[in-house]
Protein backbone atom coordinates (compact mmCIF):
# COMPACT_ATOMS: atom_id res chain seq x y z
CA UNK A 1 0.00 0.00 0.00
CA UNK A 2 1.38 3.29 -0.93
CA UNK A 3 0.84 5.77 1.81
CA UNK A 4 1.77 9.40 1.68
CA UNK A 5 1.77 12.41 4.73
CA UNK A 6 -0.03 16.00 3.89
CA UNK A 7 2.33 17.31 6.52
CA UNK A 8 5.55 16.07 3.87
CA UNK A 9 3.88 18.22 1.05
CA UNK A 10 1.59 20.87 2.60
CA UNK A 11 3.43 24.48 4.30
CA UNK A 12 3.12 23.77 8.62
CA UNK A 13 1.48 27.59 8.56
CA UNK A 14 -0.39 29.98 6.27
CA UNK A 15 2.73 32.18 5.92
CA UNK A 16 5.53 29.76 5.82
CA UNK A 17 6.69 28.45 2.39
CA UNK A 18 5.88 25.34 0.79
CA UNK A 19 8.38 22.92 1.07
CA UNK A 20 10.05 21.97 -1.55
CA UNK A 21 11.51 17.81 -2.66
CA UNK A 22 14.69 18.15 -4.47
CA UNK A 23 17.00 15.10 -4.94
CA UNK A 24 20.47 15.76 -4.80
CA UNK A 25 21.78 12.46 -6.72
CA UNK A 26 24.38 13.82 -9.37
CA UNK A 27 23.35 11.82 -11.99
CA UNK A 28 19.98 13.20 -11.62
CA UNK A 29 21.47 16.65 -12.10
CA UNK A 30 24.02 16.21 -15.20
CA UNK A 31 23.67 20.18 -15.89
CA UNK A 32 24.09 21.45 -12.20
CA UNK A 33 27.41 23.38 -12.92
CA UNK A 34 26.67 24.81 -15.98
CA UNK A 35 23.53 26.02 -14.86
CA UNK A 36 25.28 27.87 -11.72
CA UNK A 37 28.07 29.36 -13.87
CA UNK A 38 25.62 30.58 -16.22
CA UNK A 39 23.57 32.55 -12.81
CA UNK A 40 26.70 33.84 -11.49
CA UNK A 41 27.35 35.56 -14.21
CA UNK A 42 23.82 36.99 -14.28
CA UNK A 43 24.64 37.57 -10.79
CA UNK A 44 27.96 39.37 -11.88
CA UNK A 45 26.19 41.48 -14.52
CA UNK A 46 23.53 42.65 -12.10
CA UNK A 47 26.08 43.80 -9.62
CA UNK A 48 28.19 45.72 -12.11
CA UNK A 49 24.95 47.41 -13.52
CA UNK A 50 23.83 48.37 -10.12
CA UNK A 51 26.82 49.64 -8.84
CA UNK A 52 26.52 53.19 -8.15
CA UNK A 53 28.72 54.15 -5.54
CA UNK A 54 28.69 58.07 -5.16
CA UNK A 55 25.84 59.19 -2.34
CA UNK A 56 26.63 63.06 -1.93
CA UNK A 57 28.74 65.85 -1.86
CA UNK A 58 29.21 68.31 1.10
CA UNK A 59 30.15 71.35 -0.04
CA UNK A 60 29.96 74.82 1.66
CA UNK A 61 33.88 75.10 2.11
CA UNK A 62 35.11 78.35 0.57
CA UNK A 63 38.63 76.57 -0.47
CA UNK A 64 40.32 73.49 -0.60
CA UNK A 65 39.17 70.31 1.60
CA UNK A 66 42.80 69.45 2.65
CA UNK A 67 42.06 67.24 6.19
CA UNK A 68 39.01 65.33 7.17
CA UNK A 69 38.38 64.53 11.17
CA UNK A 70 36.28 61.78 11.85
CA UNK A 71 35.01 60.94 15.28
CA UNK A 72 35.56 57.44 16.28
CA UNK A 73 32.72 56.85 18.77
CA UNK A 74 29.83 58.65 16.07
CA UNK A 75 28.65 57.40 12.76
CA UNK A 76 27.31 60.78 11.20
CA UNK A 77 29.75 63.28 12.35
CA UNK A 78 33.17 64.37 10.24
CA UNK A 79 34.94 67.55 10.04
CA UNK A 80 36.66 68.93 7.36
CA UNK A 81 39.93 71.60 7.40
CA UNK A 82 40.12 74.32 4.62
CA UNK A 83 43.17 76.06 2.63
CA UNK A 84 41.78 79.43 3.64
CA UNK A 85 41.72 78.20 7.51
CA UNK A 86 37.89 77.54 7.84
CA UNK A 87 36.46 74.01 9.66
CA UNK A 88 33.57 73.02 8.57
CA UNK A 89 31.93 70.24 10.84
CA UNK A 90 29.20 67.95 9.25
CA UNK A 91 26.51 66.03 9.74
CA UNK A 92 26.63 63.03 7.30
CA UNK A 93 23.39 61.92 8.04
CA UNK A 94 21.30 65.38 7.56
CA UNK A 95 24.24 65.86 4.76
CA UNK A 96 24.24 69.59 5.84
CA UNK A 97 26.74 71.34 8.18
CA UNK A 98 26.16 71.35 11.74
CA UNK A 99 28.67 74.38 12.63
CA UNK A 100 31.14 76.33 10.50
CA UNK A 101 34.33 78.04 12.18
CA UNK A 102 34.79 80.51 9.71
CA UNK A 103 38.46 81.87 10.97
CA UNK A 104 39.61 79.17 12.63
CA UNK A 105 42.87 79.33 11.59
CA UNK A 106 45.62 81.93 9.29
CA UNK A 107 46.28 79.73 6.39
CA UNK A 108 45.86 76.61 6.05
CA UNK A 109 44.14 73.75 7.81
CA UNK A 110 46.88 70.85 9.31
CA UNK A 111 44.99 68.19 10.92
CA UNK A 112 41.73 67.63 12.69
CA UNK A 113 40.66 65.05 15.89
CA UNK A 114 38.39 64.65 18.13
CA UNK A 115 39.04 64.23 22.04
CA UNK A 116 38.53 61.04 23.65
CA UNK A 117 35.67 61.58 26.76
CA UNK A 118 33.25 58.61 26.76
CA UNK A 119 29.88 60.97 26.55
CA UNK A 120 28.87 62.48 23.30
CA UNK A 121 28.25 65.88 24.31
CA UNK A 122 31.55 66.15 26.10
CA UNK A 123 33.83 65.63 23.49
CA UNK A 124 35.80 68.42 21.20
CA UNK A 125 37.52 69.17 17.99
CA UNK A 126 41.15 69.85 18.09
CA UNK A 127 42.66 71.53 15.25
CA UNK A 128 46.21 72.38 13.85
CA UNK A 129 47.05 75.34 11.74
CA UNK A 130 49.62 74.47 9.30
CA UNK A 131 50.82 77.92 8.53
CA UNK A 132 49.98 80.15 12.47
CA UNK A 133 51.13 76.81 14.39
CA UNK A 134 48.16 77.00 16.80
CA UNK A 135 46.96 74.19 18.16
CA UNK A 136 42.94 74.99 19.64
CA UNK A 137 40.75 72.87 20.87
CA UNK A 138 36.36 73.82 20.57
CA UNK A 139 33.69 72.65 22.45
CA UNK A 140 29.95 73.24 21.42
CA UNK A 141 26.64 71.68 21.79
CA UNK A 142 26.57 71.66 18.21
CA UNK A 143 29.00 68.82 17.96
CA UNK A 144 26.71 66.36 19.95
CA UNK A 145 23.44 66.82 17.29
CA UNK A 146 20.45 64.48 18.76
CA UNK A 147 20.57 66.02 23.09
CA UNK A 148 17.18 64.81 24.18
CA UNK A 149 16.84 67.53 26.86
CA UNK A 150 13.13 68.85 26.82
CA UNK A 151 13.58 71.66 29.68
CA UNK A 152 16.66 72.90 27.09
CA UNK A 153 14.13 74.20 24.65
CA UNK A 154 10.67 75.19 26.95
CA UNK A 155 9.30 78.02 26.27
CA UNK A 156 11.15 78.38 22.60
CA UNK A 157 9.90 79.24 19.17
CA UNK A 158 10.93 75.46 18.86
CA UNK A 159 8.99 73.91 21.49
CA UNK A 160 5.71 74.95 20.12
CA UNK A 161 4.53 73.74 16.93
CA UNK A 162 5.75 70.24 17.43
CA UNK A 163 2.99 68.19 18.46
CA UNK A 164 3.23 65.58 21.18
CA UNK A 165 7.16 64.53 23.04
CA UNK A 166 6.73 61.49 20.80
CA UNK A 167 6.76 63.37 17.61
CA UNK A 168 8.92 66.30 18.72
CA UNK A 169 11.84 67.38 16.78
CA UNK A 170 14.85 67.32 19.15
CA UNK A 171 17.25 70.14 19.15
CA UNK A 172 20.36 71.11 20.20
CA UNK A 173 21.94 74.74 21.46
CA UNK A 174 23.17 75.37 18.27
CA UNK A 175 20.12 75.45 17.03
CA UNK A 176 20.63 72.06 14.46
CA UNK A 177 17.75 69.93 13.90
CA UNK A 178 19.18 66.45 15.87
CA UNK A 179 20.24 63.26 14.21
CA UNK A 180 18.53 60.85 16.48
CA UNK A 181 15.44 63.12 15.88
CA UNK A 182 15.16 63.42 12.07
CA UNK A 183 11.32 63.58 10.87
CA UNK A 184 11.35 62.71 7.17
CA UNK A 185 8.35 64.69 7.42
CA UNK A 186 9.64 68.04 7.13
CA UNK A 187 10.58 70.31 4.30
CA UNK A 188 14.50 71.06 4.41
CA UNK A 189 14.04 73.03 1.44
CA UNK A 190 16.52 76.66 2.63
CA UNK A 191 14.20 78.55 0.33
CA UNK A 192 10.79 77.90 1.89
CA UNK A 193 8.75 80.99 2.45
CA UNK A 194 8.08 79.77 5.80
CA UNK A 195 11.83 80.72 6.88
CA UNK A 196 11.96 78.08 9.97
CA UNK A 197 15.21 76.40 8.27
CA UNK A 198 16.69 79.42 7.49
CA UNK A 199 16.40 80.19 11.20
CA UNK A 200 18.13 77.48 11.84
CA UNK A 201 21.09 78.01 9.31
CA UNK A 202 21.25 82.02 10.46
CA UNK A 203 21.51 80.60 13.97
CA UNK A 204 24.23 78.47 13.13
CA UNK A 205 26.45 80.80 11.13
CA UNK A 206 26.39 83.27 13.98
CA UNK A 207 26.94 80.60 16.51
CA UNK A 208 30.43 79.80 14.32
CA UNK A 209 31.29 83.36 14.12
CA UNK A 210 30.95 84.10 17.75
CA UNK A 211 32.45 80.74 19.00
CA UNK A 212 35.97 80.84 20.91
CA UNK A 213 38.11 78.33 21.28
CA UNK A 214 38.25 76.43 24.99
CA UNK A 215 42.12 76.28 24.75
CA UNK A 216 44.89 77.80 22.26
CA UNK A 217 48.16 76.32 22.14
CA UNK A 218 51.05 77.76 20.18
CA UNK A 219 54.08 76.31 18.44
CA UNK A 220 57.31 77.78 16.58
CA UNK A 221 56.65 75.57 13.58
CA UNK A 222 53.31 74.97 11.30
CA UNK A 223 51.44 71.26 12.20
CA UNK A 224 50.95 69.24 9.31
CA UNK A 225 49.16 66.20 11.32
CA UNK A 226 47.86 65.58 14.52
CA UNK A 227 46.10 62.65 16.58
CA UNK A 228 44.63 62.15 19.57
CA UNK A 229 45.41 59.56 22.56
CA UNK A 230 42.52 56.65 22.33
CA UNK A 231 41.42 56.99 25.77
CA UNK A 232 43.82 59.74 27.45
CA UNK A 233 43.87 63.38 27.47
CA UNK A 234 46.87 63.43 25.51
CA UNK A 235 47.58 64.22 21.43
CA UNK A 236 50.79 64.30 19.03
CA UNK A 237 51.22 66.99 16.66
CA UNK A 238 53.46 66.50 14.10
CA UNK A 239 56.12 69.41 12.85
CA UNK A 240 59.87 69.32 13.03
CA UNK A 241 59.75 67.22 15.46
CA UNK A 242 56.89 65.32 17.15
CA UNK A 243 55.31 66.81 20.46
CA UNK A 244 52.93 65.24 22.77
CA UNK A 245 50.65 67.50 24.51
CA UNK A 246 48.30 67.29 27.36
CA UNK A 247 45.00 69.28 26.81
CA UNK A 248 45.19 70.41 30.40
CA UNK A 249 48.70 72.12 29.89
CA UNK A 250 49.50 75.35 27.75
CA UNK A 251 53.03 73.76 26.89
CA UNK A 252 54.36 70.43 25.08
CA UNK A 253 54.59 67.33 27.53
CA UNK A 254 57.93 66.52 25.45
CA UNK A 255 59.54 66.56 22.11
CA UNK A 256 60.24 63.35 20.15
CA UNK A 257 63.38 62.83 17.50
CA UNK A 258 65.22 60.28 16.25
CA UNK A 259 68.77 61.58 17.12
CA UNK A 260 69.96 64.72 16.20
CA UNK A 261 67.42 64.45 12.93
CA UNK A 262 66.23 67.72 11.09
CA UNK A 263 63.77 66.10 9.38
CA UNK A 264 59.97 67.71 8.91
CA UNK A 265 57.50 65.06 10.08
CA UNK A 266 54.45 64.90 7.50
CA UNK A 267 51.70 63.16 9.40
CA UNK A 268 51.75 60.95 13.04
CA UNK A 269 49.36 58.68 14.43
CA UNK A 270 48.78 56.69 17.80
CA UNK A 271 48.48 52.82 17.84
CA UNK A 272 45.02 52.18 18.44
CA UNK A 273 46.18 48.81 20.73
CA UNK A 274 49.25 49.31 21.64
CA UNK A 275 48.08 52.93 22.72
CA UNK A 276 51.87 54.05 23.76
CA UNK A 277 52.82 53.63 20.19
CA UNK A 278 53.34 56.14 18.14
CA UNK A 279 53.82 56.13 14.80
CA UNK A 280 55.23 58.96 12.22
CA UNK A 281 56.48 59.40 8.36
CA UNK A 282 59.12 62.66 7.53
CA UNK A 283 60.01 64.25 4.37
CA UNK A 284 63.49 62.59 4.79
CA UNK A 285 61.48 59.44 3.10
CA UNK A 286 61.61 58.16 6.98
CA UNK A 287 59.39 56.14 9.00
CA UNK A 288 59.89 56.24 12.78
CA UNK A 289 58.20 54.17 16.03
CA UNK A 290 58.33 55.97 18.97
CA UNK A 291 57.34 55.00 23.09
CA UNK A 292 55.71 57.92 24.74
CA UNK A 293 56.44 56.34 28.10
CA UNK A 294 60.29 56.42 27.30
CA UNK A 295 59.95 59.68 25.20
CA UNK A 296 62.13 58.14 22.86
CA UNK A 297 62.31 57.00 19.56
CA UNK A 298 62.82 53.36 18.89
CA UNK A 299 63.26 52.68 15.04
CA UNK A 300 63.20 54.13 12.19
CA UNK A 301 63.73 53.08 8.46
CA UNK A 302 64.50 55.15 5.04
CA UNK A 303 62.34 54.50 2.29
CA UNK A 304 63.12 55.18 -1.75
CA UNK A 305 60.49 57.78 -1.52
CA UNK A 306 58.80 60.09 0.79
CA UNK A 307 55.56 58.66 2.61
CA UNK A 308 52.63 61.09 2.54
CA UNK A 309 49.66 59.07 5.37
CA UNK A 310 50.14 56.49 7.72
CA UNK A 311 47.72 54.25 9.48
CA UNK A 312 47.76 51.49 12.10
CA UNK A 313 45.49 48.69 11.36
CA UNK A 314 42.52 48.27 13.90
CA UNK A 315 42.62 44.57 14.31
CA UNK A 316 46.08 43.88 13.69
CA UNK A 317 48.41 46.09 16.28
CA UNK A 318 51.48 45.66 14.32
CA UNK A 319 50.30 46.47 11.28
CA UNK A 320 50.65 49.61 9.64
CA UNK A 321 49.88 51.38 6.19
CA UNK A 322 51.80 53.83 4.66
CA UNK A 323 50.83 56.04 1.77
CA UNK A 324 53.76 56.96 -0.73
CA UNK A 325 54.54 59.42 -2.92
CA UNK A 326 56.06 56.78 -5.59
CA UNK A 327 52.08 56.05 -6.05
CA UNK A 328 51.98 52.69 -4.11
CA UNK A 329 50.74 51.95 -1.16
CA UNK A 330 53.34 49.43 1.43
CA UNK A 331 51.74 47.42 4.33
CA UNK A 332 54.33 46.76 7.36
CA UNK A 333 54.63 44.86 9.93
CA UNK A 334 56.60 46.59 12.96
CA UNK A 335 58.38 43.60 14.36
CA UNK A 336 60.38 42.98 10.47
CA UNK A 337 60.42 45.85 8.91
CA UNK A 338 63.40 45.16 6.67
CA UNK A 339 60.99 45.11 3.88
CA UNK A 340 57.16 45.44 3.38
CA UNK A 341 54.64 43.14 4.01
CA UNK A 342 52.66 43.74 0.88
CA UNK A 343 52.70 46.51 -2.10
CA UNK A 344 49.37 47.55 -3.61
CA UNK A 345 49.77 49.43 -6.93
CA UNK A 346 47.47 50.79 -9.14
CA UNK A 347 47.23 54.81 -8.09
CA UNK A 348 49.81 56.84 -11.13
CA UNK A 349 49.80 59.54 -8.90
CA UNK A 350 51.10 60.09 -5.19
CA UNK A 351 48.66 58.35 -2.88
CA UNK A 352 48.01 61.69 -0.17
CA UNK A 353 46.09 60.12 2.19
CA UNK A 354 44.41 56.38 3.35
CA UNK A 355 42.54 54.68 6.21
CA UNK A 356 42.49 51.21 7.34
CA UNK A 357 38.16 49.96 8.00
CA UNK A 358 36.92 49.32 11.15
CA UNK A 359 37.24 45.43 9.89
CA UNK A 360 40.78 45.49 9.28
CA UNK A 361 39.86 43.82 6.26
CA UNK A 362 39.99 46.54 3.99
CA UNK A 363 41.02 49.64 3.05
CA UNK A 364 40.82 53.06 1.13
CA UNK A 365 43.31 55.43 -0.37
CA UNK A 366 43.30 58.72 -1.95
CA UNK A 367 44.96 60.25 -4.99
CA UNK A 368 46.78 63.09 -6.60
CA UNK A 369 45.59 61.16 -9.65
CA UNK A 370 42.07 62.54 -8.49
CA UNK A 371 41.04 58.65 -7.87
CA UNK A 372 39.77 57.01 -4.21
CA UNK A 373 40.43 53.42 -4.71
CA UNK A 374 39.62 50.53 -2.75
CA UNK A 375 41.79 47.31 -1.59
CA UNK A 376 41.41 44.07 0.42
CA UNK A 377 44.54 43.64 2.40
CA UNK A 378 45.54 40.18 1.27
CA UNK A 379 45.64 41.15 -2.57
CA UNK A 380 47.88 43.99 -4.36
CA UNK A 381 45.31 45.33 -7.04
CA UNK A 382 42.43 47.23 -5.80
CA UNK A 383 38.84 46.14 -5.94
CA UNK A 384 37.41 49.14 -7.04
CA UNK A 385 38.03 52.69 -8.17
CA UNK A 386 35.68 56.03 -7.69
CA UNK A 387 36.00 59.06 -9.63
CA UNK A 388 33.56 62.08 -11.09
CA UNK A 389 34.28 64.50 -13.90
CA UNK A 390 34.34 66.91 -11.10
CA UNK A 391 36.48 65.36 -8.23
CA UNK A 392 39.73 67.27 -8.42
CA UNK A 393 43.14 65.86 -6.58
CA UNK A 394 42.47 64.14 -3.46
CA UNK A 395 44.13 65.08 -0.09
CA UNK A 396 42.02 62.83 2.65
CA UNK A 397 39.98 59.95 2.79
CA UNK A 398 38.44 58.09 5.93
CA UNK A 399 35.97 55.15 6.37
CA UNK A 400 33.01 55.98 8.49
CA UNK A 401 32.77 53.54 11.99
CA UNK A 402 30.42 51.58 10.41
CA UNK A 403 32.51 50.42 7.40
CA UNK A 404 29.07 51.20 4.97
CA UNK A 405 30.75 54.72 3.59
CA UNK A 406 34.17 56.12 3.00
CA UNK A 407 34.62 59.89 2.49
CA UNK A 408 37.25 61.61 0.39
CA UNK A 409 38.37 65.39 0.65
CA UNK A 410 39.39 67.19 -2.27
CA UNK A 411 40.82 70.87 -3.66
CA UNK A 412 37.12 71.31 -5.13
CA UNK A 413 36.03 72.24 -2.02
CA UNK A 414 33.44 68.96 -1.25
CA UNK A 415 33.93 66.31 0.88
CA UNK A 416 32.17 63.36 -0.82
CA UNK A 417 30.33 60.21 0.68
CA UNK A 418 31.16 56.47 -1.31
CA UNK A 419 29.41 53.82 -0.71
CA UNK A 420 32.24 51.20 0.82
CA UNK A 421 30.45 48.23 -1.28
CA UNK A 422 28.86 49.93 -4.80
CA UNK A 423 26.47 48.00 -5.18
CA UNK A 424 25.01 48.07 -2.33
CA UNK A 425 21.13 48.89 -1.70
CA UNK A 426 20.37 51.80 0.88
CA UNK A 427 17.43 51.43 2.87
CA UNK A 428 15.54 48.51 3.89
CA UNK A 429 15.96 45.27 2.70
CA UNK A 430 13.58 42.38 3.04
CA UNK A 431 14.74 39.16 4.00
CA UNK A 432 13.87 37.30 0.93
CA UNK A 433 15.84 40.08 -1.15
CA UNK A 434 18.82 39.42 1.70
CA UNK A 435 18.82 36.21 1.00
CA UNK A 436 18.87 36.64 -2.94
CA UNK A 437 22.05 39.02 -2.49
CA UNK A 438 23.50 36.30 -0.38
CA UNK A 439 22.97 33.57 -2.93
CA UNK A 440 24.33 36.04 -5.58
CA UNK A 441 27.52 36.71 -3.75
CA UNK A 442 27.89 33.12 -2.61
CA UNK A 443 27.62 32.29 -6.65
CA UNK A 444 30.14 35.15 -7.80
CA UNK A 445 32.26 33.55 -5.05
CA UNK A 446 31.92 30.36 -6.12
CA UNK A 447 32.98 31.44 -9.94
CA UNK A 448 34.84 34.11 -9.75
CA UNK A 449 38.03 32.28 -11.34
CA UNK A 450 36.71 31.88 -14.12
CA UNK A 451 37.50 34.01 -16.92
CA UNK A 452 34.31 35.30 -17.81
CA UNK A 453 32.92 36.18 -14.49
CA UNK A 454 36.61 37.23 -13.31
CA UNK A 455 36.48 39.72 -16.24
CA UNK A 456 33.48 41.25 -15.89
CA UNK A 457 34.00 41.44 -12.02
CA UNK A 458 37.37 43.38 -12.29
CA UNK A 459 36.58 45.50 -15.06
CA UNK A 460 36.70 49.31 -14.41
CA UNK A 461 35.86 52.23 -16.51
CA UNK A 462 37.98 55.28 -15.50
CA UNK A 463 39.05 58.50 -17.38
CA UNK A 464 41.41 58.75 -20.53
CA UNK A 465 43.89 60.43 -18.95
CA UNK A 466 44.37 57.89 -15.97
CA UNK A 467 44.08 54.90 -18.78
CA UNK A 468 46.81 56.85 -20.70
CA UNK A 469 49.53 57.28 -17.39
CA UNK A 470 48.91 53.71 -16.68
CA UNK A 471 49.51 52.73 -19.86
CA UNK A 472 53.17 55.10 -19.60
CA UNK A 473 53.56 53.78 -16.54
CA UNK A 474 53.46 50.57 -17.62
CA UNK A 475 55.78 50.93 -20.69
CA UNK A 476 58.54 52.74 -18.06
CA UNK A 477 58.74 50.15 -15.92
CA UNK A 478 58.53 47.20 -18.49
CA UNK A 479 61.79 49.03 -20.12
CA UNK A 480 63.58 49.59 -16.48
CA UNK A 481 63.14 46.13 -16.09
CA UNK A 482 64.71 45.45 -19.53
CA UNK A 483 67.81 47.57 -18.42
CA UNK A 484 68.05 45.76 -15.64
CA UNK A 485 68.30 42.41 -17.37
CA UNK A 486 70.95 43.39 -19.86
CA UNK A 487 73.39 45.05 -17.39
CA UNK A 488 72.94 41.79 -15.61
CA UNK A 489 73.56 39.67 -18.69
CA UNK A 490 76.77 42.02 -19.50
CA UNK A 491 78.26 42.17 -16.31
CA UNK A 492 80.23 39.39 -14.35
CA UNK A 493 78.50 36.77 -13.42
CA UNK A 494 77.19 36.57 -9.61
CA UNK A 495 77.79 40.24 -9.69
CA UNK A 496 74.13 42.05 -10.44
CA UNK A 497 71.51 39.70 -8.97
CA UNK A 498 68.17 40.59 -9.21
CA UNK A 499 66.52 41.39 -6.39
CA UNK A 500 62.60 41.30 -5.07
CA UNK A 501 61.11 44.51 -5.23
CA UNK A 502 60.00 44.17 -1.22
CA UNK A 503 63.46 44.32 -0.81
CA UNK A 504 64.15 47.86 -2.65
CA UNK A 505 61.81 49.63 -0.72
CA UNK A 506 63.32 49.64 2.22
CA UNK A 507 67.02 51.69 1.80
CA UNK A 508 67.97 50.90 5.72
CA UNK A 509 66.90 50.23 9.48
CA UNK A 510 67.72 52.20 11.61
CA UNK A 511 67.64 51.39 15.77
């Protein structure tokens, strides 16, 4: 007697799926391969046509973006540093300024960071004047968007108008509508008759005029970089020499060198682990570890070129990432660092700035070449490029806490939002769509060794002129490498050896 269960065939529940019988037997399935190949690269296709990774551009900067300072502990917050000395702070997710410091500096804009107090509305913005050598440090309400205070605004033009708590816009001194407290209901439209926004903006202008700064520090020397001290009240400032300073003293804690070096320092940054680490790269093509317990510095090695950004990895302590002016980017690890670790080249200008992701995983870099590309750290040729026809050279990039964006700061005057994956959907996703982008990755994944998803997946349409230098680029060194071969073949034998290009980054270590 054949007998057969409903409950095999039928769904247990009116909203759960109907099961479905498949028998895996191979020779059941003689097509099974083919068929996958053929949806991962419909998979491929899809991903290329819907990658669109540019989100927005936040302009309002009078000059040159030159410095970006992101705030470790917030998603939507990032300042930017001007040629013409004006910091700009945003708000990423209102993608409007929340404050501008009009005259915060003479000159140019050095470096930007935030201090390192636990509670949002405590912290402040340092910055570094690359041309007065002042080192101030701001506080203001308007740096902590989202304060859910209700006495703060009883009795206000604000407070009325608003409806009930639950559906009350939140505000903060400055006058900035809050983050946690966006209403996609209302109208940010800075012509509307109605004039609440502009308010709002009016408020904040004067608010940025009028502000003072909590603490001024002054040095002989312009600042090119500073950082701050992960949990401390302590932060490096990079200029002839490397100072530490305490943000409760008006003078330097002490001065760092390596010997009797003359050297200017281009940019420094503090182990984010190893938080007594600290880490710099001089125009003298140098690269020096210091110990701020000691006060001293404890190696240091000459490069073949001068390194432009430097960044410690977040997951691996002795990594670190250094940004070079010979257009590659070298990965090191402090405890060998007679040569490099890995070399990622595809930038054919000087790479000016880069910034490890939260992950560790990944990373992004920015371009004279007016490029931001993107790289995993376990492979040489980046993943992905971005560029617009109206991007100009590159000075800064930074990935946002979350790893989901990566900004880049440029002589146009806008600092730009990227998506960190282009293809990736904004918004809600259901969890039938989350599992069809799943299965699509898993399927690229699966086939992406073969040549015709591997081709479509690496292919990357950028401008003339950067297809033209890479194509020079790659004719120079194909006929330096040529040179090389015949002075080895005419010289003595055991005399020229060839040797790995690891090992000609690295000039000498110095201890």
């Amino acid at each position: 007697m054949i007998s057969r269960s409903l409950d095999d065939h039928m769904p247990s529940s009116s909203t759960s799926p109907h099961p479905l019988q498949r028998n895996l037997a191979p020779h059941l399935h003689p097509f099974q391969k083919p068929r996958e190949y053929a949806r991962a690269l419909t998979a491929v296709k899809m991903d290329r046509m819907f990658a669109k990774p540019f989100v927005d551009a936040l302009g309002g900067h009078q000059d040159g973006v030159y410095c970006l300072g992101k705030d470790s502990r917030r998603v939507g917050v990032v300042a930017g540093g001007g040629g013409d000395g004006e910091v700009i702070v945003h708000s990423l997710t209102l993608r409007r300024p929340l404050l501008k410091i009009p005259h915060a500096h003479k000159g140019m804009v050095g470096g930007i960071c935030w201090t390192s107090e636990s509670h949002d509305g405590q912290r402040g913005m340092i910055t570094a004047g690359k041309l007065d050598g002042t080192i101030k440090i701001w506080r203001s309400e308007a740096f902590a968007p989202g304060i859910r205070d209700k006495e703060l605004f009883q009795g206000s033009e604000f407070a009325s108008g608003f409806g009930s708590a639950g559906h009350q816009q939140h505000l903060d001194q400055a006058g900035a509508i809050g983050e946690n407290g966006l209403d996609m209901d209302v109208d940010f439209d800075e012509e509307e008759e109605g004039g609440g926004l502009n308010l709002d903006f009016a408020k904040r202008d004067k608010l940025g005029e009028n502000l003072e700064p909590k603490m001024v520090y002054t040095n002989k020397n312009g600042l090119n970089g500073i950082d701050h001290h992960r949990t401390d009240s302590v932060f490096a400032t990079a200029s002839n020499t490397v100072q530490i300073w305490d943000e409760n003293r008006s003078a330097a804690l002490s001065n760092l060198q390596f010997g009797s070096s003359l050297e200017t320092v281009n940019q420094v940054k503090f182990n984010q682990s190893e938080t007594n680490v600290l880490a710099s790269v001089g125009n003298d093509r140098t690269m020096c570890l210091y110990d701020i317990r000691t006060g001293k510095a404890e190696r240091r090695i000459v490069m073949q070129f001068v390194s432009n950004d430097i960044s410690w990895c977040p997951t691996l302590p002795t990594t670190m990432l250094l940004a070079s002016e010979d257009h590659n980017l070298y990965t090191f690890d402090i405890r060998n660092l007679n040569s490099p670790s890995q070399i990622y080249k595809g930038h054919v200008g000087g790479v000016m700035g880069c910034d490890w992701s939260p992950t560790g995983e990944e990373f992004v870099s920015g371009s004279y070449d007016r490029t931001v590309r993107l790289w995993n750290r376990e492979s040489g040729k980046s993943r992905d490029v971005y560029h617009t026809k109206r991007m100009q050279r590159v000075f800064d990039v930074t990935y946002t806490p979350t790893a989901d964006f990566v900004l880049s700061a440029s002589d146009d005057g806008n600092v730009r939002i990227w998506k960190s994956n282009a293809s990736k959907k904004l918004g809600v996703v259901s969890s039938k769509e989350r599992q069809a982008i799943e299965h699509r990755q898993k399927l690229v994944e699966r086939y992406s060794a073969e040549k015709g998803v591997r081709s479509i997946k690496d292919r990357r349409h950028v401008p003339q002129s950067i297809h033209n230098a890479t194509k020079l680029k790659r004719d120079m060194i194909e006929s330096r490498k040529v040179k090389e071969d015949r002075r080895r073949e005419h010289s003595r034998k055991g005399r020229e050896k060839p040797k790995a290009e690891r090992k000609k980054a690295v000039i000498v270590e110095q201890k």
